[in-house]
C-alpha atoms as a PDB file:
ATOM      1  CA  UNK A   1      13.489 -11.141 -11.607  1.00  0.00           C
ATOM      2  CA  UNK A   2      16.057 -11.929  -9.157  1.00  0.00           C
ATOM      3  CA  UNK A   3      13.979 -11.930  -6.327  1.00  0.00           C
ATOM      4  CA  UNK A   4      11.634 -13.988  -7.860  1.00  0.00           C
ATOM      5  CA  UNK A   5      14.590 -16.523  -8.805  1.00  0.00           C
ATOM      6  CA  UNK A   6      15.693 -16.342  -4.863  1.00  0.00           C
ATOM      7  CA  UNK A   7      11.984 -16.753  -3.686  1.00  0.00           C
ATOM      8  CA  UNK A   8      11.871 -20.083  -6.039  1.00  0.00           C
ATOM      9  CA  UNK A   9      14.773 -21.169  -4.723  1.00  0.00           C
ATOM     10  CA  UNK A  10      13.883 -20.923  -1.466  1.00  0.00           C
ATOM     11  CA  UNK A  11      10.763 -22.892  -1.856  1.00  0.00           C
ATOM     12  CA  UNK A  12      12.223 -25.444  -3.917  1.00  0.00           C
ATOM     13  CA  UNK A  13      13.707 -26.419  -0.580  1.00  0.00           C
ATOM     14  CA  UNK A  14      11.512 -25.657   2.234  1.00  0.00           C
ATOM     15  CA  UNK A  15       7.691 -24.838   2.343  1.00  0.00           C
ATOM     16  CA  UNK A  16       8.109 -22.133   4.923  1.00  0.00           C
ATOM     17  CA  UNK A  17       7.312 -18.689   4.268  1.00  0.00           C
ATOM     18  CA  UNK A  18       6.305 -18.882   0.588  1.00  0.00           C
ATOM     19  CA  UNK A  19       2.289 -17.597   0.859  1.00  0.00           C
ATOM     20  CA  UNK A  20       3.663 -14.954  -1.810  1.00  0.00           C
ATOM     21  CA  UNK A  21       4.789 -16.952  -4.243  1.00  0.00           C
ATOM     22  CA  UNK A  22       2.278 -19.191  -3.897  1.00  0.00           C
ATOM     23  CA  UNK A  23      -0.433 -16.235  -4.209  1.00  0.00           C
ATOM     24  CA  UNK A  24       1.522 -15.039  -7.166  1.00  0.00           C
ATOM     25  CA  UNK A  25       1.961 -18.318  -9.042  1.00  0.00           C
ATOM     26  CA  UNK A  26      -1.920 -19.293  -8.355  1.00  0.00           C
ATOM     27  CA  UNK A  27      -3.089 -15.533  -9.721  1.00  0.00           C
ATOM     28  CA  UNK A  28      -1.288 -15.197 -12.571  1.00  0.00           C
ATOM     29  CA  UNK A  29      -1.335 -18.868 -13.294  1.00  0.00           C
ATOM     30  CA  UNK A  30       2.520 -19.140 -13.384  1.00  0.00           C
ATOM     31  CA  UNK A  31       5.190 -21.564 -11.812  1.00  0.00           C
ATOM     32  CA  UNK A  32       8.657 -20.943 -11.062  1.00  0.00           C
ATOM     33  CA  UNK A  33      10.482 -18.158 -11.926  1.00  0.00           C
ATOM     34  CA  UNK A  34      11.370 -18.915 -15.773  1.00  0.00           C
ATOM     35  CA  UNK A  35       9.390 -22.110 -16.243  1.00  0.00           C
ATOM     36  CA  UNK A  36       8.444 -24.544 -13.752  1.00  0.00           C
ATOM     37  CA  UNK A  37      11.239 -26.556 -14.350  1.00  0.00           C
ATOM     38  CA  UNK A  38      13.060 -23.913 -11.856  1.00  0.00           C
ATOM     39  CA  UNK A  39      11.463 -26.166  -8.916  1.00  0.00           C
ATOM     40  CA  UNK A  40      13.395 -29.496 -10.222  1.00  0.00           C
ATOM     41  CA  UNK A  41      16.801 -27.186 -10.758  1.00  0.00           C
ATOM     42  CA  UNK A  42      17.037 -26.059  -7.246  1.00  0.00           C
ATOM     43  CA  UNK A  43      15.335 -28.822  -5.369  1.00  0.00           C
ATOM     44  CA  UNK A  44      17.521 -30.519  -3.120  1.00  0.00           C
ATOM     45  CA  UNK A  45      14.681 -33.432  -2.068  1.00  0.00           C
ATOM     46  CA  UNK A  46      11.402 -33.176  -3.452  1.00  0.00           C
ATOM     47  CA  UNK A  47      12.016 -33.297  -7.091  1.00  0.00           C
ATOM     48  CA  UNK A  48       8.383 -31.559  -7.120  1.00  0.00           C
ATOM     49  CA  UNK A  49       6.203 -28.312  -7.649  1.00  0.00           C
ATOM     50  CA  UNK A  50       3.867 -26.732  -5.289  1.00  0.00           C
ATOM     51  CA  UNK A  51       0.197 -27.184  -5.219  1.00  0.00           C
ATOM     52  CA  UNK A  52       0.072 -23.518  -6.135  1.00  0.00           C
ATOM     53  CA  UNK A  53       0.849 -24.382  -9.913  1.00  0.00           C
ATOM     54  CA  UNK A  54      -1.598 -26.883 -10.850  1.00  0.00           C
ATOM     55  CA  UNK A  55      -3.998 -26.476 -13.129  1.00  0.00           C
ATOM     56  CA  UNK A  56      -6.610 -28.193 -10.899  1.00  0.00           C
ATOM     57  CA  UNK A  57      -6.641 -29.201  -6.868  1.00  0.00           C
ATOM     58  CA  UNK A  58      -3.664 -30.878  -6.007  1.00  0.00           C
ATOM     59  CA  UNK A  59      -2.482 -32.380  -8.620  1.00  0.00           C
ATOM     60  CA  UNK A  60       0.554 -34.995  -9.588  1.00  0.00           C
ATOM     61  CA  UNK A  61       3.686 -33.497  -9.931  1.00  0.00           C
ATOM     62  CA  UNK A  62       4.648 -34.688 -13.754  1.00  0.00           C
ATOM     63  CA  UNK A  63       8.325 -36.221 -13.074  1.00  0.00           C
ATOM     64  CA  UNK A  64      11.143 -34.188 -14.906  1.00  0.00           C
ATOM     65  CA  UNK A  65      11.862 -34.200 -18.335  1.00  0.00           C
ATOM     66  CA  UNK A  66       8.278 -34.796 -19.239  1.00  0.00           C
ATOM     67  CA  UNK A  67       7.165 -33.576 -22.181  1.00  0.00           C
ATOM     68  CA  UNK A  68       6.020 -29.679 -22.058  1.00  0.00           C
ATOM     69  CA  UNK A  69       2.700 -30.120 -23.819  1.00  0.00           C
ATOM     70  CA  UNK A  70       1.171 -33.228 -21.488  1.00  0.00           C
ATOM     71  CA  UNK A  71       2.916 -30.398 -18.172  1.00  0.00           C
ATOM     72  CA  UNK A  72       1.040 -28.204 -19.126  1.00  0.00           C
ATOM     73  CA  UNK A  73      -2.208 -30.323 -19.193  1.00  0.00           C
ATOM     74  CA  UNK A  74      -1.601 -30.466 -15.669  1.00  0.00           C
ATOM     75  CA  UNK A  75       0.302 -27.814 -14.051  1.00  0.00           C
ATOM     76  CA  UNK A  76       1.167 -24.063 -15.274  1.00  0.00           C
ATOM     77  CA  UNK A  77       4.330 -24.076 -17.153  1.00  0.00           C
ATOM     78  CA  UNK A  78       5.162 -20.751 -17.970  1.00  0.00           C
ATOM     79  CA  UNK A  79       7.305 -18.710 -15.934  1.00  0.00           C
ATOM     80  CA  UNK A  80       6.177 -16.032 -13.704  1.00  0.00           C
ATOM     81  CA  UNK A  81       8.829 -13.667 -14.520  1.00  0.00           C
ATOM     82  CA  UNK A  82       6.916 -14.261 -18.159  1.00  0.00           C
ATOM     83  CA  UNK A  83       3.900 -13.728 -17.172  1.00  0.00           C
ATOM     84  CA  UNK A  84       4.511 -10.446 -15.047  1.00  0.00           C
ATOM     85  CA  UNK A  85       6.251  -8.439 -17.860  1.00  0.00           C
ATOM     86  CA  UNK A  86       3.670  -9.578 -20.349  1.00  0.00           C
ATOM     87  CA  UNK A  87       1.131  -7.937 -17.441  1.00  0.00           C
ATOM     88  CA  UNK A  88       3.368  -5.064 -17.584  1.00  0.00           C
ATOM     89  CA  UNK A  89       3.308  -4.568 -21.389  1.00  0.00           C
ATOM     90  CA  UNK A  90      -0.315  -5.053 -21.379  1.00  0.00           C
ATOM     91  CA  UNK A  91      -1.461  -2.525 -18.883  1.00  0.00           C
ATOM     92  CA  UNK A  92       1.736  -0.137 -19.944  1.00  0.00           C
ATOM     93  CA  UNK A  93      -0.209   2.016 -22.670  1.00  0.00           C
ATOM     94  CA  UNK A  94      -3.164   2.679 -20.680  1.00  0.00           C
ATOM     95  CA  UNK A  95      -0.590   3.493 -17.498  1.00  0.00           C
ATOM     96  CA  UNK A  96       1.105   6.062 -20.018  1.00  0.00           C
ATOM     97  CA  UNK A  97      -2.229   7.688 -21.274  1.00  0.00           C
ATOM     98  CA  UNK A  98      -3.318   8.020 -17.526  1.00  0.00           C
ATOM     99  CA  UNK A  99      -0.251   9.716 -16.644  1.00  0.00           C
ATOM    100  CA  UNK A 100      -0.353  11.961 -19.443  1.00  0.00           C
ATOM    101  CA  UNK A 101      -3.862  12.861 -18.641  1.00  0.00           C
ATOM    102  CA  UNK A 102      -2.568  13.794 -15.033  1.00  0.00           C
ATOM    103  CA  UNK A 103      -0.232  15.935 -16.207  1.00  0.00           C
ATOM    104  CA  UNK A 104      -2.560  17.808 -18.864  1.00  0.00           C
ATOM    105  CA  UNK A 105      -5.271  18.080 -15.794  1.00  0.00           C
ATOM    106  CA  UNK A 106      -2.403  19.695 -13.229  1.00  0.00           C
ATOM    107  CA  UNK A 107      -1.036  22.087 -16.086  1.00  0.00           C
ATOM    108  CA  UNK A 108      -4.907  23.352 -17.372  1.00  0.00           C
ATOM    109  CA  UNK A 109      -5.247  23.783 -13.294  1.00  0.00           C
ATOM    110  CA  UNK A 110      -2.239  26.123 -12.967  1.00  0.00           C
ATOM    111  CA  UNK A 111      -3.304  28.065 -16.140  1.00  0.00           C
ATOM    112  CA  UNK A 112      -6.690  28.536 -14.515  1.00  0.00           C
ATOM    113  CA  UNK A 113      -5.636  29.592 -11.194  1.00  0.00           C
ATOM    114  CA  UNK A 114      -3.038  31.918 -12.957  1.00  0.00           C
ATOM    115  CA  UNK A 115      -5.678  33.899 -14.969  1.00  0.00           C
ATOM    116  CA  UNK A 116      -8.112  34.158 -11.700  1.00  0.00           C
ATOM    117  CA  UNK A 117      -4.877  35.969  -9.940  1.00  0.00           C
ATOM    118  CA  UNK A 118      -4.098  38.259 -13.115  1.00  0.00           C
ATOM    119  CA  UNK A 119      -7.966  39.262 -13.108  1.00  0.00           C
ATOM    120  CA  UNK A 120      -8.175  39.463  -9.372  1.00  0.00           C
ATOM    121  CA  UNK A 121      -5.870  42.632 -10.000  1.00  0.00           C
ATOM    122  CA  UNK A 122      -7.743  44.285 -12.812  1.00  0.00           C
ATOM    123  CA  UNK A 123     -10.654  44.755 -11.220  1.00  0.00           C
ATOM    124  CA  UNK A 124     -10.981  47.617  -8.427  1.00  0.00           C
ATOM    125  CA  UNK A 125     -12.509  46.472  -5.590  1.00  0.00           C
ATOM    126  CA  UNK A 126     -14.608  49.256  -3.503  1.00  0.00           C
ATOM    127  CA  UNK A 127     -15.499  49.226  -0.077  1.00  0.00           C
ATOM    128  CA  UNK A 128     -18.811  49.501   1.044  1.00  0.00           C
ATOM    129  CA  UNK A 129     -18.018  52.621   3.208  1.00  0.00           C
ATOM    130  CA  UNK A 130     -16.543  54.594   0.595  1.00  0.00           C
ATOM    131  CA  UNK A 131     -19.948  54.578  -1.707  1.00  0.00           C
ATOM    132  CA  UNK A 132     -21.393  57.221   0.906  1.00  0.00           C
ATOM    133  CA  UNK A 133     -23.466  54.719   1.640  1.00  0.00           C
END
Protein backbone atom coordinates (compact mmCIF):
# COMPACT_ATOMS: atom_id res chain seq x y z
CA UNK A 1 0.00 0.00 0.00
CA UNK A 2 2.79 2.33 0.04
CA UNK A 3 3.31 2.44 -3.43
CA UNK A 4 -0.06 2.99 -4.08
CA UNK A 5 0.00 6.00 -1.43
CA UNK A 6 3.28 7.40 -3.45
CA UNK A 7 1.56 6.81 -6.91
CA UNK A 8 -1.55 9.02 -5.45
CA UNK A 9 0.59 11.40 -4.39
CA UNK A 10 2.23 11.84 -7.32
CA UNK A 11 -0.85 12.37 -9.32
CA UNK A 12 -2.43 14.54 -6.93
CA UNK A 13 0.17 16.92 -8.29
CA UNK A 14 0.96 16.31 -11.80
CA UNK A 15 -0.95 14.27 -14.53
CA UNK A 16 2.19 12.79 -15.96
CA UNK A 17 2.86 9.25 -15.92
CA UNK A 18 -0.20 7.97 -14.02
CA UNK A 19 -1.92 5.50 -16.99
CA UNK A 20 -1.56 2.85 -14.02
CA UNK A 21 -3.33 4.29 -11.58
CA UNK A 22 -5.69 5.50 -13.69
CA UNK A 23 -6.21 1.83 -15.25
CA UNK A 24 -6.34 0.57 -11.73
CA UNK A 25 -8.77 3.08 -10.22
CA UNK A 26 -11.18 2.78 -13.48
CA UNK A 27 -11.05 -1.37 -13.18
CA UNK A 28 -11.60 -1.88 -9.88
CA UNK A 29 -13.78 1.14 -9.55
CA UNK A 30 -11.58 2.71 -6.78
CA UNK A 31 -10.04 6.27 -6.12
CA UNK A 32 -7.13 7.16 -4.19
CA UNK A 33 -5.28 5.08 -2.18
CA UNK A 34 -7.54 4.91 1.15
CA UNK A 35 -10.53 6.91 -0.04
CA UNK A 36 -10.64 9.48 -2.58
CA UNK A 37 -10.22 12.07 -0.27
CA UNK A 38 -6.29 11.11 -0.65
CA UNK A 39 -6.43 13.42 -3.95
CA UNK A 40 -7.60 16.67 -1.80
CA UNK A 41 -4.78 15.66 1.07
CA UNK A 42 -1.87 15.79 -1.21
CA UNK A 43 -2.99 18.20 -3.85
CA UNK A 44 -0.98 21.14 -3.97
CA UNK A 45 -3.40 23.04 -6.84
CA UNK A 46 -6.19 21.25 -8.15
CA UNK A 47 -8.19 20.49 -5.14
CA UNK A 48 -9.66 17.66 -7.61
CA UNK A 49 -9.85 13.86 -8.64
CA UNK A 50 -9.06 12.33 -11.89
CA UNK A 51 -11.49 11.47 -14.54
CA UNK A 52 -10.47 7.90 -13.83
CA UNK A 53 -12.80 7.81 -10.64
CA UNK A 54 -16.06 8.89 -11.80
CA UNK A 55 -18.81 7.01 -11.85
CA UNK A 56 -19.78 8.28 -15.34
CA UNK A 57 -17.69 10.36 -18.26
CA UNK A 58 -16.07 13.15 -16.85
CA UNK A 59 -17.70 14.12 -14.22
CA UNK A 60 -17.65 17.22 -11.51
CA UNK A 61 -15.24 16.89 -9.00
CA UNK A 62 -17.64 17.15 -5.66
CA UNK A 63 -15.64 20.01 -3.62
CA UNK A 64 -14.13 18.65 -0.25
CA UNK A 65 -15.89 17.89 2.69
CA UNK A 66 -18.95 16.89 0.78
CA UNK A 67 -20.96 14.54 2.14
CA UNK A 68 -19.80 10.71 1.40
CA UNK A 69 -23.17 9.41 0.30
CA UNK A 70 -24.06 12.33 -2.56
CA UNK A 71 -19.56 11.42 -3.57
CA UNK A 72 -20.32 8.53 -4.12
CA UNK A 73 -23.34 9.25 -6.45
CA UNK A 74 -20.78 10.63 -8.52
CA UNK A 75 -17.36 9.43 -8.23
CA UNK A 76 -15.88 6.04 -6.60
CA UNK A 77 -15.14 6.61 -3.04
CA UNK A 78 -13.62 3.71 -1.74
CA UNK A 79 -10.06 3.25 -1.59
CA UNK A 80 -8.10 1.15 -3.86
CA UNK A 81 -5.90 -0.26 -1.32
CA UNK A 82 -9.68 -1.49 -0.10
CA UNK A 83 -10.66 -2.73 -2.90
CA UNK A 84 -7.42 -4.80 -3.85
CA UNK A 85 -7.22 -6.80 -0.55
CA UNK A 86 -10.93 -7.44 -0.64
CA UNK A 87 -9.89 -8.93 -4.43
CA UNK A 88 -7.28 -10.73 -2.63
CA UNK A 89 -9.52 -12.33 0.05
CA UNK A 90 -11.97 -13.17 -2.53
CA UNK A 91 -9.92 -15.07 -5.01
CA UNK A 92 -7.53 -16.38 -1.91
CA UNK A 93 -9.49 -19.79 -1.25
CA UNK A 94 -9.73 -20.82 -4.72
CA UNK A 95 -5.74 -19.69 -5.13
CA UNK A 96 -5.12 -22.13 -2.04
CA UNK A 97 -7.24 -25.12 -3.43
CA UNK A 98 -5.36 -24.68 -6.84
CA UNK A 99 -2.13 -24.84 -5.24
CA UNK A 100 -2.95 -27.70 -3.24
CA UNK A 101 -4.19 -29.50 -6.24
CA UNK A 102 -0.66 -28.80 -7.85
CA UNK A 103 1.02 -30.23 -5.29
CA UNK A 104 -1.26 -33.50 -4.96
CA UNK A 105 -0.85 -33.78 -9.04
CA UNK A 106 3.30 -33.44 -8.77
CA UNK A 107 3.42 -35.93 -5.69
CA UNK A 108 0.79 -38.80 -7.45
CA UNK A 109 3.38 -38.09 -10.56
CA UNK A 110 6.52 -39.01 -8.58
CA UNK A 111 4.73 -42.05 -7.00
CA UNK A 112 3.89 -43.18 -10.51
CA UNK A 113 7.15 -42.75 -12.09
CA UNK A 114 8.70 -44.43 -8.91
CA UNK A 115 6.69 -47.72 -9.26
CA UNK A 116 7.39 -47.83 -13.28
CA UNK A 117 11.35 -47.77 -12.18
CA UNK A 118 10.85 -50.48 -9.29
CA UNK A 119 8.93 -52.73 -11.97
CA UNK A 120 11.28 -51.87 -14.76
CA UNK A 121 13.75 -54.05 -12.57
CA UNK A 122 11.56 -57.02 -11.82
CA UNK A 123 10.99 -57.98 -14.98
CA UNK A 124 13.89 -59.81 -17.07
CA UNK A 125 14.23 -58.48 -20.21
CA UNK A 126 15.55 -61.07 -23.05
CA UNK A 127 17.17 -60.34 -26.11
CA UNK A 128 15.97 -61.41 -29.23
CA UNK A 129 19.27 -63.26 -30.07
CA UNK A 130 19.42 -65.27 -27.10
CA UNK A 131 15.84 -67.14 -27.87
CA UNK A 132 17.83 -69.21 -30.63
CA UNK A 133 15.87 -67.50 -32.71
Amino acid sequence: TEKLHGMVQKCANTTADCNELNFLQKKLECCGADTYEDYYKWSSFNYSVPTSCCRKENCNTPPQGTNETIADEIIYTKGCSTKTTDMLEKYFSWIFVGTIIVVVLQVLGLVATCIMLFRSRETPYLSLDSQGG
